[in-house]
Each structure stands twice: as structure tokens, then as C-alpha cells.
Protein backbone atom coordinates (compact mmCIF):
# COMPACT_ATOMS: atom_id res chain seq x y z
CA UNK A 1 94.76 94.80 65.14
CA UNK A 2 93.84 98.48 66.75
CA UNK A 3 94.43 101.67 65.25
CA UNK A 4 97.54 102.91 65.85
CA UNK A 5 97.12 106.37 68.33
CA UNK A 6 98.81 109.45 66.11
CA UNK A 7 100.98 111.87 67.61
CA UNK A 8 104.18 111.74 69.42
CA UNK A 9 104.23 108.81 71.98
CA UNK A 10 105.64 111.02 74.91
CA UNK A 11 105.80 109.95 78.27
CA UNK A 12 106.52 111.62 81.02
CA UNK A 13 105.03 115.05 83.55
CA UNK A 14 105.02 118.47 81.99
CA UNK A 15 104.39 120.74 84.79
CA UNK A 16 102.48 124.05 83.90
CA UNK A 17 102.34 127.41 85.91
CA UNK A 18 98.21 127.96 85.17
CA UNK A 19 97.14 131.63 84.69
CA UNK A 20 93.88 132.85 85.28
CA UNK A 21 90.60 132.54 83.19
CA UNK A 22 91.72 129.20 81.79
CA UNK A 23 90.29 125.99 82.61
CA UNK A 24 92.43 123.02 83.40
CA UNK A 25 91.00 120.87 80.12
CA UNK A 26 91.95 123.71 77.82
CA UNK A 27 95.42 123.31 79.21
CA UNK A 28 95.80 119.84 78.93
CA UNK A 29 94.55 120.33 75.29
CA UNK A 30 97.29 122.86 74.55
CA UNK A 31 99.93 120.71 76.59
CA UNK A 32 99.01 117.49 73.94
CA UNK A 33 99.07 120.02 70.72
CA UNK A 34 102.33 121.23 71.73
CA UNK A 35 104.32 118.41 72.17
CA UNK A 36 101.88 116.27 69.36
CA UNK A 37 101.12 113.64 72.26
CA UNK A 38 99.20 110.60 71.99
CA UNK A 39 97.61 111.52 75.15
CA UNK A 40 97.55 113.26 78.17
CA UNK A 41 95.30 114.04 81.37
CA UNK A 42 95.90 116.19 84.34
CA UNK A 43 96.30 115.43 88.43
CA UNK A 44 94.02 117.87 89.98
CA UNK A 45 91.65 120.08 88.57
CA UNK A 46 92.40 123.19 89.45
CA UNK A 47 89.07 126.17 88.96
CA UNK A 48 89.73 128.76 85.95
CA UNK A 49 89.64 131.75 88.39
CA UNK A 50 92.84 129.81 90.55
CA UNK A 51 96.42 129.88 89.20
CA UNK A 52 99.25 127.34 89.68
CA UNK A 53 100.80 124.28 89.62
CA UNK A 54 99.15 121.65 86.71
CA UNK A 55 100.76 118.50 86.78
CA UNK A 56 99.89 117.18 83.06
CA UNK A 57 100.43 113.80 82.49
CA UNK A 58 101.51 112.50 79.20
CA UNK A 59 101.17 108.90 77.36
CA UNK A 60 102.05 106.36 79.87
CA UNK A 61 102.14 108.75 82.35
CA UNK A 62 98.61 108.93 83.03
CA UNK A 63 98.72 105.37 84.65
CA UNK A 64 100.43 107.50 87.65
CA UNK A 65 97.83 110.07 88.20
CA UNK A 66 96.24 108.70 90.95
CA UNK A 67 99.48 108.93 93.33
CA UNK A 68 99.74 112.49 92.05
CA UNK A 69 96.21 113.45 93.18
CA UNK A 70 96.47 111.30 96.22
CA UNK A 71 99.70 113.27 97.61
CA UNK A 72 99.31 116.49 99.47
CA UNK A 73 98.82 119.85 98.23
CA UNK A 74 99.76 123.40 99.11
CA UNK A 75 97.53 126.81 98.76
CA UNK A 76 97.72 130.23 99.46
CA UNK A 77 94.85 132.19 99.27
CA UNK A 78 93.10 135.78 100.18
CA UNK A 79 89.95 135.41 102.22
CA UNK A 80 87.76 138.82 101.67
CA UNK A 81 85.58 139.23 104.61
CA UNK A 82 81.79 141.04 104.76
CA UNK A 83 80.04 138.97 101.78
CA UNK A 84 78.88 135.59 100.86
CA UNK A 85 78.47 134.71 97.25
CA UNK A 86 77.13 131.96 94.92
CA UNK A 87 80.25 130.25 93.58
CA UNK A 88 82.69 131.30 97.50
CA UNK A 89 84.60 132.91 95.40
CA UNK A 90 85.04 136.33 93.59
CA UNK A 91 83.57 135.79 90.28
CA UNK A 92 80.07 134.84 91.91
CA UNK A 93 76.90 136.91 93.10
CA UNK A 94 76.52 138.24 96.33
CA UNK A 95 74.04 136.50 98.01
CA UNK A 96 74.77 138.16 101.34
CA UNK A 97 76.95 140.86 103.32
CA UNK A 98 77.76 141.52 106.95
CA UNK A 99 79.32 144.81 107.99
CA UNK A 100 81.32 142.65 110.66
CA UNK A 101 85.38 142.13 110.79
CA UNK A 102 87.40 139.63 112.57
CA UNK A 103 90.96 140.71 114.01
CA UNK A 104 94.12 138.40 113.54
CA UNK A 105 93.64 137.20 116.66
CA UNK A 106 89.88 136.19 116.03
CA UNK A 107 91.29 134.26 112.76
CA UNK A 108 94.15 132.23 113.97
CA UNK A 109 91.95 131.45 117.04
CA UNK A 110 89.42 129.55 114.21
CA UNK A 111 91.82 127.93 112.22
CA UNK A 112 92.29 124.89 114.65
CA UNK A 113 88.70 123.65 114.08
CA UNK A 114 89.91 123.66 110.54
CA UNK A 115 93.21 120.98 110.60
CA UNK A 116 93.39 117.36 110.62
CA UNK A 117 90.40 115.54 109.95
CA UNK A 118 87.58 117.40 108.66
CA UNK A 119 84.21 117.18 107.00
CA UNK A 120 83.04 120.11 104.64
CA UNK A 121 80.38 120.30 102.07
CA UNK A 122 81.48 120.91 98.42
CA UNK A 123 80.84 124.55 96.96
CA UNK A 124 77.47 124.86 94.56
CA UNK A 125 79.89 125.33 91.48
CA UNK A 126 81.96 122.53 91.95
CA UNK A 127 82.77 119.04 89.89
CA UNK A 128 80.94 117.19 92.45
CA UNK A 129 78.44 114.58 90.37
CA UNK A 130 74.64 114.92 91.50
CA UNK A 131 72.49 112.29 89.67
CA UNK A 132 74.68 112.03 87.08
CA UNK A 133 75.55 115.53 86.54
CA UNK A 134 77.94 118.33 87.35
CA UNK A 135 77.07 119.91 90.01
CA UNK A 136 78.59 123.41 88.47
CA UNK A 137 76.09 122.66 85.42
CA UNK A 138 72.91 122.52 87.84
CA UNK A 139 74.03 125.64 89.44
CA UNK A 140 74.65 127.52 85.86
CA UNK A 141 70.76 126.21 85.43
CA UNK A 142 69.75 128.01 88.96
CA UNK A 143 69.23 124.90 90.57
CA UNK A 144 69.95 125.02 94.27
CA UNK A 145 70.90 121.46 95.61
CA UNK A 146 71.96 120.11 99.12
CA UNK A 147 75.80 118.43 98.51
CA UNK A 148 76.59 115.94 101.41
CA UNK A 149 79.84 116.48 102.61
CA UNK A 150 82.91 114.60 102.38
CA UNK A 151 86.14 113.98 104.40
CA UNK A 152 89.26 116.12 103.92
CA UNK A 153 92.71 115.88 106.08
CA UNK A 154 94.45 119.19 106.51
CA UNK A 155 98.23 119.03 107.09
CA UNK A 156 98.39 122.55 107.90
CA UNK A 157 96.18 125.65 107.34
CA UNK A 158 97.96 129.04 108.45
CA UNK A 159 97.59 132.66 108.87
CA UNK A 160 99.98 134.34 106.67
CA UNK A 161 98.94 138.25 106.35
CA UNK A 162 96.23 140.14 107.67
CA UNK A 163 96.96 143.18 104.81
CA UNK A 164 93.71 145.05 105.75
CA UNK A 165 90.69 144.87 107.76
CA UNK A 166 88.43 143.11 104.86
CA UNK A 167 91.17 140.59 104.09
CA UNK A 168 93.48 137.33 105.41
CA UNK A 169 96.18 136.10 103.59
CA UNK A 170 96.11 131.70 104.34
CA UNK A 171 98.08 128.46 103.46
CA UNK A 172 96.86 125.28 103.66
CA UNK A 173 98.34 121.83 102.86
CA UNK A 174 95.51 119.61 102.45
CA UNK A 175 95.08 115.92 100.58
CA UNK A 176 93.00 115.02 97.84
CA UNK A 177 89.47 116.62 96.95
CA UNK A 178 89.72 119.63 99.39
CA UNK A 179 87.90 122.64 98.40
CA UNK A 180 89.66 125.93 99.80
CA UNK A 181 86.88 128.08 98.51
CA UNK A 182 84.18 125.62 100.87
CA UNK A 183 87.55 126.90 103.77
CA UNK A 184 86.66 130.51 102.91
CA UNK A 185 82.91 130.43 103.34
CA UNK A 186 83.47 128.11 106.23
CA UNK A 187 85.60 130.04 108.10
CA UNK A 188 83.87 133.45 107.32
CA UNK A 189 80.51 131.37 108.82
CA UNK A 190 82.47 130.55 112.05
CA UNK A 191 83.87 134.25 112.46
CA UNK A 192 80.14 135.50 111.53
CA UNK A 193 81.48 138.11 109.23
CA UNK A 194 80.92 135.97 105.82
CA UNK A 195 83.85 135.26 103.58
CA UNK A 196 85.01 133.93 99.89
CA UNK A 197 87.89 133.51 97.99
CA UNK A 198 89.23 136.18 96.54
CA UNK A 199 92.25 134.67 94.56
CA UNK A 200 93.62 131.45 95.10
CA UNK A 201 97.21 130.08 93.85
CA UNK A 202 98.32 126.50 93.60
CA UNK A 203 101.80 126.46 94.86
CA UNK A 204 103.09 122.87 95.21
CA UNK A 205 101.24 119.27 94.55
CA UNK A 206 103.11 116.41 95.47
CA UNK A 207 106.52 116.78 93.97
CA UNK A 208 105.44 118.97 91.66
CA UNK A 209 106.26 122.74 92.61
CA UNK A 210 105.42 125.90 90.85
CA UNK A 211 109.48 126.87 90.04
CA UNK A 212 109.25 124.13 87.63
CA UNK A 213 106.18 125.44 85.88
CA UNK A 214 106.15 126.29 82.23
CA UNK A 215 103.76 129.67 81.07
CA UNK A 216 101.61 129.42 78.47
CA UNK A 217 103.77 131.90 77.10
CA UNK A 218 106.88 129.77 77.70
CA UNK A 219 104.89 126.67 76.19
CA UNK A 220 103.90 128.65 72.67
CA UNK A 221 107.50 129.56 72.29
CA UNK A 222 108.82 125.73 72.55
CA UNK A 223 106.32 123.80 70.76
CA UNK A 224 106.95 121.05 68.83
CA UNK A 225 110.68 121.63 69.37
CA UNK A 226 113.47 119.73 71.29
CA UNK A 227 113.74 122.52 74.22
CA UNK A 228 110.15 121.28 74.75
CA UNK A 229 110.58 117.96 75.19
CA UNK A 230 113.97 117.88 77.59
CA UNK A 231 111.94 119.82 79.77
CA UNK A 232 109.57 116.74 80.18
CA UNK A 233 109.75 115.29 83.58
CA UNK A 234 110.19 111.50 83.83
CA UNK A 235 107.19 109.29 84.30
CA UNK A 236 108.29 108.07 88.07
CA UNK A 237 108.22 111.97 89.05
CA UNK A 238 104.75 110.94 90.37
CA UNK A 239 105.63 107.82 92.19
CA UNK A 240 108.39 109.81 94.65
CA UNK A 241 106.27 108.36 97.78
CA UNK A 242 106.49 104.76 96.64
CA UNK A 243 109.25 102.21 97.37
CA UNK A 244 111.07 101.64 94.22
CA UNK A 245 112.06 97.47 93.83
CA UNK A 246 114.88 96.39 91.10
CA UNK A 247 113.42 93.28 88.77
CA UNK A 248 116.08 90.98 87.24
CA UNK A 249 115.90 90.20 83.71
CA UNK A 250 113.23 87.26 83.97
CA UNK A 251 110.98 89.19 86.49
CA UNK A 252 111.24 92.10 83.79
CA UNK A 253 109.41 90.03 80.97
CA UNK A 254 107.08 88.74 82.77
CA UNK A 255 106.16 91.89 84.01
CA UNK A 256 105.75 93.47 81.32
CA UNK A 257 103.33 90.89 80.01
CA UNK A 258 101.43 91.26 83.52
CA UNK A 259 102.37 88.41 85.40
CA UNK A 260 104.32 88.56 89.05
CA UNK A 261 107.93 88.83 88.30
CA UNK A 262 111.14 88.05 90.16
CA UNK A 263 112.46 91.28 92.36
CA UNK A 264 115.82 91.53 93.84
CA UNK A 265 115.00 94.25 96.36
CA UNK A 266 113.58 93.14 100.22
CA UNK A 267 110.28 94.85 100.87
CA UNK A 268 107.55 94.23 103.52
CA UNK A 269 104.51 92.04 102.34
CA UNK A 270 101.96 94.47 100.44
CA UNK A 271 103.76 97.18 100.21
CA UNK A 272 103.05 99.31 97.02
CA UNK A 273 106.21 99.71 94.82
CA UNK A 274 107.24 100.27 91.51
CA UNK A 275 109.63 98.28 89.68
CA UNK A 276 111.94 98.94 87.29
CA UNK A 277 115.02 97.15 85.22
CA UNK A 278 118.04 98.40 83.82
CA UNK A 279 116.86 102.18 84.82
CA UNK A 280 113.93 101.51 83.28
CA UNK A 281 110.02 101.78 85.25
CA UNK A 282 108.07 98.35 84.46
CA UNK A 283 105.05 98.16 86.67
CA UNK A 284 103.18 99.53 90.00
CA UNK A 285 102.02 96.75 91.76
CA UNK A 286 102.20 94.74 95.52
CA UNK A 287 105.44 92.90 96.94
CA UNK A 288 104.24 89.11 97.90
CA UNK A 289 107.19 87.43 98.72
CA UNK A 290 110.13 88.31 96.51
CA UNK A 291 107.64 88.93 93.86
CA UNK A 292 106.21 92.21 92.71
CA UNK A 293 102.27 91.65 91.79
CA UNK A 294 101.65 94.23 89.26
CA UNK A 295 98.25 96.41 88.98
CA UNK A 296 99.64 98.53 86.39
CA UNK A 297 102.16 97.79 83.72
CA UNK A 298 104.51 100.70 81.55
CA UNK A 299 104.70 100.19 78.04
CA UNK A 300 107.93 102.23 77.22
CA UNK A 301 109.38 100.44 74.18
């Protein structure tokens, strides 16, 4: 028989309001000592210089994380024009300047090149894996490498605020694995004036929005106590874009042992759902028939 996991077996979304100069891991690890959990994992890493929503995941919750990272996410962000730097954002060197400024007009007339369907390459500092390793870790070592780049849809990227000359106020709404600080240096390429991040804010992923964000503050002062827990979001907080299917009571057992179980709701042929019985979420799996397939199974008992 395995070792029973200590800790509290939680399930269930804990949505945290990220400061700066944290990394997401340390906040995961401070999410699990709080509430004692068995275990917990986050949907989207967000960089330690960037503030925000951090969706934390917690016991059988983390078998939803990848429709959290898969939905869309919202930014707003300062661009500061005239330099270039080694990490596109503020906390790296400058590796070049450019006494040129774009005007409002100059910036909104970019942005189109920069919705829908786009290709970008990752920044230098970034969790991109080359040969094995962290691409931020090569970078730390001086090593200069050549990322490919990768496919990103943009709902929506907006000018917001043009507060001065040497910086633009954006939004963008973008799906999984886009880099807004690769936008910055980008777009300040396109204007030929240079650009980087110069603070970047999380402010909605997927159904998770920032209002419902805990501080770290907030999360010292309720730890390891009831207010902590009720403020626990349930595990199908994730699942919001998926069909939800009804098992009866036979369909319920055998789903929970894995098998295809009995489902009293009609949905088309391969859709992705999740089932549940008696309020309760069983499984994520594929409708074949009247039959949910499962790929993933909940153990909440």
C-alpha cells in the first residue's frame, strides 16, 4: 500500500493577487503551507517582476490546470520607449537606446500586425527549454542562444494611455504561452524607437479575475483557519468552458473506477465534458454515445 500524502486533502482554486519580486513557485509554496495541502501547482507562470492574478490549484484540482492555462488571458502593461535590454523588461541591462519616439497615432497604427495569429520568438530570460535546460539559466550563464519562435493568438491588444512621450499604456488578451515582454521589444522594433516592459499586471485568466485575489498579506492573516478555507474556490471553477453532463448512479461508479459510464445529458459525439453526480464532479473525459469516456477521474471522497 502507498504512503499516505500528509497535510490537509484540499481541493479546490485559491486565487492569489501576486506582488512584485516574488516568483510564482514561492507562492504556490506559501499557498500549500497555509492551508497544510497535500498538494498544489499553479496555471500560468507568471515572471517575479509582473503582478496579478495566480490561479493555484490545490489537491485534485491540479487535474484541471490544463483548461486553466489553455483559456485566455488579460494584461495591461507600460511599454517604455528609447532602450532595448537583456531580459525586455525593466530589471535587465541595456543593451541598446534610440533617441526616437512614436506618437499615439504611430502606436495604434502597429498594433494590427500584432492580433490574431501570430508568431514571436520567446524572450532570452524565459522558461523556454533549450537542450534540456532553462533558457533563463543559460542566459544567467551569459550564453546568448537563438529561440525559434512559436505561435500565439491575440484576442485583442489595445492602446490604453499614452501618459508621456517615453511611454504606452497596452492590454492584450492573448491564449496560452504568450510573452508580452517578446510584444514590447517587438513592437518597439517595428516603431524603430526600441521598447521593454516596464511593469506588467495580470488582470484576469480564464475565470479567474484579480477582485477575487487574496494578498500575501491577506493569506498570512487566514492561515490554517476556517476563513481560509471558505474562501477556496470549487474544483470545476476551471472547467467554466466545458459542457457539464449529469451521470446516474451506475455511470457514477464506474466512473470513478475509470471506465465509460452511463450519462443522462445529450451532447454531440466528442465533445469534452465533465461529469458529475449528485452535485458532485466525477471525471473530464469525451461523450461517445450516451457515454462519457473519461481521461481524468476526481477522487473527492
Amino acid at each position: 500500500m502507498g504512503r499516505k500524502r500528509k497535510g490537509n486533502p484540499v481541493s479546490g482554486w485559491l486565487v492569489i493577487d501576486k506582488p512584485a519580486g516574488i516568483t510564482s513557485t514561492t507562492v504556490v509554496n506559501k499557498v500549500r503551507w497555509a492551508l497544510d495541502a497535500q498538494k498544489a501547482g499553479h496555471a500560468g507562470t507568471l515572471d517575479p517582476d509582473a503582478t496579478g492574478v495566480l490561479a493555484i490549484a490545490l489537491g485534485e484540482a491540479t487535474k484541471t490546470v490544463p483548461h486553466a492555462t489553455d483559456a485566455l488571458k488579460c494584461y495591461r502593461f507600460a511599454v517604455r520607449w528609447g532602450a532595448a535590454t537583456a531580459t525586455d523588461d525593466a530589471s535587465g541591462a541595456v543593451l541598446a537606446t534610440s533617441a526616437s519616439r512614436p506618437t499615439p497615432d504611430q502606436i495604434a497604427a502597429a498594433l494590427p500586425a500584432f492580433r490574431g495569429r501570430i508568431r514571436q520568438v520567446p524572450p532570452q530570460v524565459s522558461a523556454v527549454k533549450v537542450d534540456g535546460e532553462r533558457a533563463y539559466d543559460l542566459a544567467r550563464a551569459g550564453e546568448v542562444m537563438d529561440l525559434a519562435d512559436r505561435e500565439l493568438w491575440v484576442e485583442r491588444l489595445d492602446l490604453i494611455e499614452v501618459p508621456d512621450a517615453d511611454t504606452a499604456l497596452l492590454e492584450m488578451v492573448c491564449g496560452k504561452g504568450g510573452y508580452v515582454r517578446s510584444i514590447a521589444r517587438d513592437l518597439g522594433a517595428v516603431l524603430g524607437c526600441l521598447g521593454h516592459v516596464l511593469w506588467l499586471r495580470r488582470t484576469w485568466a480564464g475565470p479567474f479575475r484579480a477582485e477575487q485575489g487574496l494578498t500575501l498579506d491577506d493569506l498570512d492573516r487566514m492561515a490554517r483557519t476556517p476563513e481560509l478555507i471558505a474562501r477556496v474556490l470549487p474544483l470545476e471553477a476551471a472547467l467554466e468552458g466545458l459542457p457539464q453532463v449529469r451521470a446516474n448512479a451506475e455511470g457514477a461508479v464506474r466512473l470513478r473506477n475509470g471506465n465509460p459510464g452511463q450519462i443522462l445529458d445529450s451532447v454531440d459525439w466528442g465533445t469534452e465534458a465533465w461529469a458529475s453526480h449528485q452535485g458532485r464532479p466525477i471525471a473530464i473525459g469525451r461523450v461517445q454515445g450516451g457515454e462519457l469516456h473519461p481521461t481524468r477521474v476526481f477522487n473527492l471522497d
